[in-house]
N, C-alpha and C. Protein backbone atom coordinates (compact mmCIF):
# COMPACT_ATOMS: atom_id res chain seq x y z
N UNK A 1 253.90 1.41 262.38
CA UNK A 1 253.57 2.68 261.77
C UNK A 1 253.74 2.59 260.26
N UNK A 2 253.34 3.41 259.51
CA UNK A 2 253.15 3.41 257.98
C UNK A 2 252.30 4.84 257.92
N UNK A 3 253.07 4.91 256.15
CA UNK A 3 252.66 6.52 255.76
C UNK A 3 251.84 5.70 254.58
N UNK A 4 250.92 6.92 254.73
CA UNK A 4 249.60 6.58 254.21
C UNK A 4 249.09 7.47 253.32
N UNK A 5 248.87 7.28 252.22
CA UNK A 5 248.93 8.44 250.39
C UNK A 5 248.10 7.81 249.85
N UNK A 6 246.73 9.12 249.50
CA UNK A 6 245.64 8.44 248.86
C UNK A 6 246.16 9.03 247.29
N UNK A 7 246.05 8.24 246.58
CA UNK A 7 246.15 8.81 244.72
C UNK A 7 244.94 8.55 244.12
N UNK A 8 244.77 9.87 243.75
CA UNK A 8 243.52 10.16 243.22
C UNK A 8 243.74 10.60 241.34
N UNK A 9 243.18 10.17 240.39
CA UNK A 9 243.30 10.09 239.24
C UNK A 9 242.01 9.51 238.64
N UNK A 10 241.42 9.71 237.76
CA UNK A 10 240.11 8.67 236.72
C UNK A 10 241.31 7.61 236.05
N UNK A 11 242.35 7.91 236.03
CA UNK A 11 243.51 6.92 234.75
C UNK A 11 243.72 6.06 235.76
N UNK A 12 243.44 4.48 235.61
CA UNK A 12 244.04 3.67 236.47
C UNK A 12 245.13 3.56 236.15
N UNK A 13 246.15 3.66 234.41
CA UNK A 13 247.34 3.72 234.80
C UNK A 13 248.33 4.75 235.16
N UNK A 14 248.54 5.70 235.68
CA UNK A 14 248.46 6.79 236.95
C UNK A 14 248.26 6.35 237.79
N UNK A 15 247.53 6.09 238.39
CA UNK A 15 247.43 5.73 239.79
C UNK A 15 247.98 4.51 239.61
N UNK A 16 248.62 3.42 239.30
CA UNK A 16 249.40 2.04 238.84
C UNK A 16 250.75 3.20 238.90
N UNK A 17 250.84 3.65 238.21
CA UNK A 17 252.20 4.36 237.75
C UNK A 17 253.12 4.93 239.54
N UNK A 18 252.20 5.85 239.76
CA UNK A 18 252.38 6.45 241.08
C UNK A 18 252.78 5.51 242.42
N UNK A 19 251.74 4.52 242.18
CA UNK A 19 251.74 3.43 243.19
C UNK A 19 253.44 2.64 243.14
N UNK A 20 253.77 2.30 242.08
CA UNK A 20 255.28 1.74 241.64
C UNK A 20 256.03 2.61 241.95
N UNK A 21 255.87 4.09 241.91
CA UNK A 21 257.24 5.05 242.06
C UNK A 21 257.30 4.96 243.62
N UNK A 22 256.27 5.34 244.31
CA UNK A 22 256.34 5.07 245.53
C UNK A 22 256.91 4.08 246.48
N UNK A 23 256.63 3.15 245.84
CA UNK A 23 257.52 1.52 246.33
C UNK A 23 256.60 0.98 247.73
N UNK A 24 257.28 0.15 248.13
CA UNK A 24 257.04 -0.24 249.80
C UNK A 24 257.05 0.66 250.73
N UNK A 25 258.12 1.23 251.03
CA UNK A 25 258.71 1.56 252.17
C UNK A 25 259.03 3.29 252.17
N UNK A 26 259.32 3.65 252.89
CA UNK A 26 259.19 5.46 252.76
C UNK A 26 260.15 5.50 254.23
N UNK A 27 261.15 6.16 254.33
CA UNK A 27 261.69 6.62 255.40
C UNK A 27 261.49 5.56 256.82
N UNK A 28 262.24 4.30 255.91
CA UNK A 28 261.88 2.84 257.06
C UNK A 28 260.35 3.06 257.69
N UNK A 29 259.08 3.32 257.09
CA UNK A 29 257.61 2.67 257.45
C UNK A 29 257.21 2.43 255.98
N UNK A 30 256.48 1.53 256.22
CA UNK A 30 255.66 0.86 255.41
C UNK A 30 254.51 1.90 254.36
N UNK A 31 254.70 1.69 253.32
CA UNK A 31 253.58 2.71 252.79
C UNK A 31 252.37 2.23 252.25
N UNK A 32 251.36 2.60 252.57
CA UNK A 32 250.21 2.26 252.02
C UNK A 32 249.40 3.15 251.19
N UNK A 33 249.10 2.90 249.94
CA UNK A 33 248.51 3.53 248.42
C UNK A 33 247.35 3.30 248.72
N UNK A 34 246.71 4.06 248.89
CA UNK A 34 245.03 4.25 248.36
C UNK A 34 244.59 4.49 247.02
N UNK A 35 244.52 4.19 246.10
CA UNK A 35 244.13 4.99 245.34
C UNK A 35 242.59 4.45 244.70
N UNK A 36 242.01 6.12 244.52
CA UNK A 36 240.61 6.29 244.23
C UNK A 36 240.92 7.21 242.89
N UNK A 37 239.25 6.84 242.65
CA UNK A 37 239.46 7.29 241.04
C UNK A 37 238.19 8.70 241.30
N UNK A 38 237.50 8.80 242.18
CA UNK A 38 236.30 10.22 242.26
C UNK A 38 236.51 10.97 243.55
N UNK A 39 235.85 12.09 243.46
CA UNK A 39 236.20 13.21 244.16
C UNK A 39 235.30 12.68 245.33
N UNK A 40 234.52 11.88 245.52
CA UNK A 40 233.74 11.78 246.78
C UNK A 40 234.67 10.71 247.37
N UNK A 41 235.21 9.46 246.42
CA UNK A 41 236.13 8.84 247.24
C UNK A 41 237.17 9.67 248.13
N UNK A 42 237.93 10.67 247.51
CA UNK A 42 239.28 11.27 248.12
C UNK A 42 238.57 11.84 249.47
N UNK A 43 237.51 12.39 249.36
CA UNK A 43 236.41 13.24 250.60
C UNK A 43 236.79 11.58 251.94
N UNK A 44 236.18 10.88 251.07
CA UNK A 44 235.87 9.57 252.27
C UNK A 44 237.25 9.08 252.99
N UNK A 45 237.92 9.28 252.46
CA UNK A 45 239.80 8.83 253.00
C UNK A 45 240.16 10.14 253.67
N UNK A 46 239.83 11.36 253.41
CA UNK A 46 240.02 12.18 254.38
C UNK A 46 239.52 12.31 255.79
N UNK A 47 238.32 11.93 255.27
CA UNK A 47 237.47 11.62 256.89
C UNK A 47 237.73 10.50 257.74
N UNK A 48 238.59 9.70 257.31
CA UNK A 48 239.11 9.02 257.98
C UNK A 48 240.37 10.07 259.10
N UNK A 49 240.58 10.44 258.61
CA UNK A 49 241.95 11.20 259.19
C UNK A 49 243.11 11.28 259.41
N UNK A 50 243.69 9.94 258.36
CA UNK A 50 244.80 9.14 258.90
C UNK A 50 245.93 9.40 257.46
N UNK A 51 245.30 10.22 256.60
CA UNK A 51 246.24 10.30 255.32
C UNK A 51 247.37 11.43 255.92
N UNK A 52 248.47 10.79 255.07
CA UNK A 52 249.67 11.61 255.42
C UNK A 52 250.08 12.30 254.31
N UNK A 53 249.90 11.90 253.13
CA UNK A 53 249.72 12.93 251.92
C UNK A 53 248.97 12.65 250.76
N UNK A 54 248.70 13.28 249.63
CA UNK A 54 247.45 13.04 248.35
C UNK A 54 247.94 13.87 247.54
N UNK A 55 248.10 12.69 246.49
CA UNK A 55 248.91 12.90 245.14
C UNK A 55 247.47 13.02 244.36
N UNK A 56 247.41 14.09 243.48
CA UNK A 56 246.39 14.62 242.61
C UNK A 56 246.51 14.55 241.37
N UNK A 57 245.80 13.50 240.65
CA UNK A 57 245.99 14.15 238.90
C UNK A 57 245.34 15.32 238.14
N UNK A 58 246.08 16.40 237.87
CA UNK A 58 245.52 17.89 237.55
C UNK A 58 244.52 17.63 236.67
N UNK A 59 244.82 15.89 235.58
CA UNK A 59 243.83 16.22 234.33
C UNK A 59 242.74 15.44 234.55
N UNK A 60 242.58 14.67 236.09
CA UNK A 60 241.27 13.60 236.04
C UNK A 60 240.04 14.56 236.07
N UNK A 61 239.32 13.81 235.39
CA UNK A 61 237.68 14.51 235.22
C UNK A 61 236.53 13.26 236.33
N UNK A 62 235.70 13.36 236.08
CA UNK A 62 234.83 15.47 236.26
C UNK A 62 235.54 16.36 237.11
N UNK A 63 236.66 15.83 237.60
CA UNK A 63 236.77 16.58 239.16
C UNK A 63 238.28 16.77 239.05
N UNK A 64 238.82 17.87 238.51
CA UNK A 64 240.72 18.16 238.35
C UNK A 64 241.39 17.73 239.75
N UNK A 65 242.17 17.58 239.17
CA UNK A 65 242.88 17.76 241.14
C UNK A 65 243.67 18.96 241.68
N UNK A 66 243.32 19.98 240.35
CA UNK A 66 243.48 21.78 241.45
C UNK A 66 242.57 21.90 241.87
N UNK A 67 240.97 21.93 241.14
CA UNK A 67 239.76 21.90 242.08
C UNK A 67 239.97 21.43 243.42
N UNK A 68 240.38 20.57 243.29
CA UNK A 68 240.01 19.14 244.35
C UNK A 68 240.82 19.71 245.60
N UNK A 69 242.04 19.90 245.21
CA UNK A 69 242.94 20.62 246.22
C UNK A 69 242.77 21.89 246.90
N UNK A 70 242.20 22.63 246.13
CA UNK A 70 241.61 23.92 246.65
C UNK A 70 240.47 23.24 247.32
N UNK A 71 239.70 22.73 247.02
CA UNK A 71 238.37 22.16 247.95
C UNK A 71 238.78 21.79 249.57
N UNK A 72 240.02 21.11 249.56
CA UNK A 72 239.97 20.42 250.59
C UNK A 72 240.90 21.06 251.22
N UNK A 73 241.56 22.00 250.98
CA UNK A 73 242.19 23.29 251.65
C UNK A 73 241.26 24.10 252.34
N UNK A 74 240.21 24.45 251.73
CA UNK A 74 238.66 24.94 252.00
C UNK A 74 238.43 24.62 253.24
N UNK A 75 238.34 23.21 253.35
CA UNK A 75 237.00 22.35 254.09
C UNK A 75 237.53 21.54 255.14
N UNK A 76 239.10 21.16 255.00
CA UNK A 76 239.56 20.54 255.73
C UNK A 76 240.70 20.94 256.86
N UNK A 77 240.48 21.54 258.15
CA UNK A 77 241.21 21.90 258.96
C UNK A 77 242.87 21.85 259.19
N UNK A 78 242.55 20.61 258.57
CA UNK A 78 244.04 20.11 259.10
C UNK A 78 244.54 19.10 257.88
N UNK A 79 244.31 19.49 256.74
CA UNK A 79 245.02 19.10 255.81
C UNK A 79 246.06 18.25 255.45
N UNK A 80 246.40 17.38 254.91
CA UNK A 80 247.54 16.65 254.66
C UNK A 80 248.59 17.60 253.44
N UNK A 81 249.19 17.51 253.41
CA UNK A 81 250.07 18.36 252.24
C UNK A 81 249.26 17.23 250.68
N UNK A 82 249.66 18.10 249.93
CA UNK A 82 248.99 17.91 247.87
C UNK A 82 250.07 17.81 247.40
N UNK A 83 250.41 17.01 246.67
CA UNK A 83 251.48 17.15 245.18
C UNK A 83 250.42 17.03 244.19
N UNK A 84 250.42 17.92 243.23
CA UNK A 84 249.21 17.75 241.92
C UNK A 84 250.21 17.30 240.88
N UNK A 85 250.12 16.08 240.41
CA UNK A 85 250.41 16.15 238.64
C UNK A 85 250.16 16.85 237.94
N UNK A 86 251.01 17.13 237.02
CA UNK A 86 250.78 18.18 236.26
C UNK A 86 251.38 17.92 234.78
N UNK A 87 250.42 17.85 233.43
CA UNK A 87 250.79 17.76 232.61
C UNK A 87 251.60 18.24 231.67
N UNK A 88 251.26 19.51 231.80
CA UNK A 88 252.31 21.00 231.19
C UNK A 88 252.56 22.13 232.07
N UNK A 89 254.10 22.41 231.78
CA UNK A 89 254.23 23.47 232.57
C UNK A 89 253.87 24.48 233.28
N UNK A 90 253.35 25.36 231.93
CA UNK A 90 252.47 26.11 232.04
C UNK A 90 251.16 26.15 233.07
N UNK A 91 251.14 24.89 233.20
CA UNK A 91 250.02 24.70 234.53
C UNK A 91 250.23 25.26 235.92
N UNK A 92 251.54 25.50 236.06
CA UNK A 92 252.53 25.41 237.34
C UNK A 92 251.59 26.44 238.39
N UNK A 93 251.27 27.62 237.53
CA UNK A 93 250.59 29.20 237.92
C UNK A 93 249.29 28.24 239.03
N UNK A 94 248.51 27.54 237.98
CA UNK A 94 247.01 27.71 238.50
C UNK A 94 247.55 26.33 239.45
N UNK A 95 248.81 26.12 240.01
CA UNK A 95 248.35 24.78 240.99
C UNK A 95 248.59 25.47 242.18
N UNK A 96 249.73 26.71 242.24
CA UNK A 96 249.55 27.73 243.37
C UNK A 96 248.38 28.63 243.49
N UNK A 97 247.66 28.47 242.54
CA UNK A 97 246.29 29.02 243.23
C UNK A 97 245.62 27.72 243.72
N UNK A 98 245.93 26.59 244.20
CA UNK A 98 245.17 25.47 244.62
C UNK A 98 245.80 24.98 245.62
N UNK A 99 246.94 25.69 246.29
CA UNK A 99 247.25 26.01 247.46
C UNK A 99 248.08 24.40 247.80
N UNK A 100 248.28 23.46 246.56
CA UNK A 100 249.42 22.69 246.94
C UNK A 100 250.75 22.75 247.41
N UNK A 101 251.16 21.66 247.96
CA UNK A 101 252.58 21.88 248.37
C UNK A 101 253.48 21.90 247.54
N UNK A 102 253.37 21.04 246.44
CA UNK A 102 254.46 20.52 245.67
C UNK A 102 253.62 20.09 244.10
N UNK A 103 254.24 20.17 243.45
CA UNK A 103 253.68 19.62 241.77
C UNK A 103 254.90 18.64 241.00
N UNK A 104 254.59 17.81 240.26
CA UNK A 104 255.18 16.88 239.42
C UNK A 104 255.35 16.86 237.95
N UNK A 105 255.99 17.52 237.50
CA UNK A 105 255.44 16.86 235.81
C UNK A 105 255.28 15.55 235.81
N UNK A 106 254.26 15.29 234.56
CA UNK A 106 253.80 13.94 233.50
C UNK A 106 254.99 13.72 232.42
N UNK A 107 255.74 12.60 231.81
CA UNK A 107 255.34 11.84 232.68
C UNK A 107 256.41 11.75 234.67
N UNK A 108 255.60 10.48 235.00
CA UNK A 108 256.21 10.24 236.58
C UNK A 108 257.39 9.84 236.23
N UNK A 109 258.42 10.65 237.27
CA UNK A 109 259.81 10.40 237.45
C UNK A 109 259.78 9.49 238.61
N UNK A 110 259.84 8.45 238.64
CA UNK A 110 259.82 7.62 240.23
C UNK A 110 260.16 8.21 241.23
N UNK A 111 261.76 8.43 240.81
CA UNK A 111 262.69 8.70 241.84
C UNK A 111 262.57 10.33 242.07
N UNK A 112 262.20 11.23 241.65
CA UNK A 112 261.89 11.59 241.86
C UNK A 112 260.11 12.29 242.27
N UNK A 113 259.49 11.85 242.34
CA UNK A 113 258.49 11.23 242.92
C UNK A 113 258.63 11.20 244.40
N UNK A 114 259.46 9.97 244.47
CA UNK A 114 258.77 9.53 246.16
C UNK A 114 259.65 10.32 246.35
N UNK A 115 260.62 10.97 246.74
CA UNK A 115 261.68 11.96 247.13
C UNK A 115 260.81 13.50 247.54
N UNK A 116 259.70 13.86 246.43
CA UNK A 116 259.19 14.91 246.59
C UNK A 116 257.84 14.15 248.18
N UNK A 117 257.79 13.30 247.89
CA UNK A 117 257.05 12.56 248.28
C UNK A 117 256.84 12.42 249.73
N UNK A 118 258.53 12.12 250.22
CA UNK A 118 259.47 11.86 251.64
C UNK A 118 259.38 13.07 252.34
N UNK A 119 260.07 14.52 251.31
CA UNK A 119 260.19 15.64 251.66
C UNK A 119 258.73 16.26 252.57
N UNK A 120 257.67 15.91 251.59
CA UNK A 120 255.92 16.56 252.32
C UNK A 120 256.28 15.71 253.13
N UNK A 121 255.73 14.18 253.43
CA UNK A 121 255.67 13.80 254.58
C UNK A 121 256.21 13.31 256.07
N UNK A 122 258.00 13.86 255.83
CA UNK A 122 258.20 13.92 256.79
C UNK A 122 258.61 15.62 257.60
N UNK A 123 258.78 16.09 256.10
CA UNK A 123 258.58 17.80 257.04
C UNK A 123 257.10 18.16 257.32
N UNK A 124 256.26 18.09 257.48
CA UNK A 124 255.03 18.10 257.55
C UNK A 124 255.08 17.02 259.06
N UNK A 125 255.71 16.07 259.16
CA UNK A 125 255.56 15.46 260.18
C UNK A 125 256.73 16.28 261.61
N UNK A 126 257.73 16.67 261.30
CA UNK A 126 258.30 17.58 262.13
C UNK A 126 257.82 18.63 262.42
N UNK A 127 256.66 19.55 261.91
CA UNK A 127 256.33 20.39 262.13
C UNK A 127 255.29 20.41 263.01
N UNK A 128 254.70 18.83 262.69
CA UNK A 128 253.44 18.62 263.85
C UNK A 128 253.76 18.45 265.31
């Protein structure tokens, strides 16, 4: 078994960054990083069905990742829980209108990171 987190960002170093805070291992399984850089990629890893959570960068373009999160809250039944990055505080308002679980400031705190990280995917997994 292994938990499975697509990171979605245009910044490859962000998604590099994220990928390191995360590490190997998550609550003794193996973790596996996806990370995509466009909004049709994150679509295609959902349809798989197998993501256990999706870390969002609020500032990647064309496609934010509050958009993105609200989209797939929209469209997707059964959702994986969202942490959105978030560059400034002040952002905090419009990521609860995008119906995430959790948000991060910029820059990434590792350790805290995968911790927020652990929290979505294994309460999210007790609840199932």
């Amino acid at each position: 078994m292994q938990v499975v987190v697509v990171v979605y960002s245009d910044d490859p170093a962000v998604r590099a960054d994220v990928n390191r805070a995360l590490g190997k291992t998550m609550g003794g399984l193996d973790v596996e990083v996806r990370e995509v850089a466009t909004q049709a990629a994150v679509l295609a890893q959902l349809d798989k069905k197998d993501i256990d959570c999706c870390i969002f960068d609020a500032e990647a373009t064309p496609s934010g990742g509050m958009g993105l999160s609200k989209q797939i809250r929209d469209e997707y039944p059964e959702c994986p829980p969202v942490l959105l990055l978030i560059a400034r505080s002040s952002d905090s308002w419009l990521a609860t209108w995008s119906r995430a679980e959790a948000i991060h400031p910029m820059p990434i705190d590792p350790f805290t990171l995968a911790k927020q990280v652990e929290d979505l995917v294994f309460i999210d997994d007790e609840a199932a």
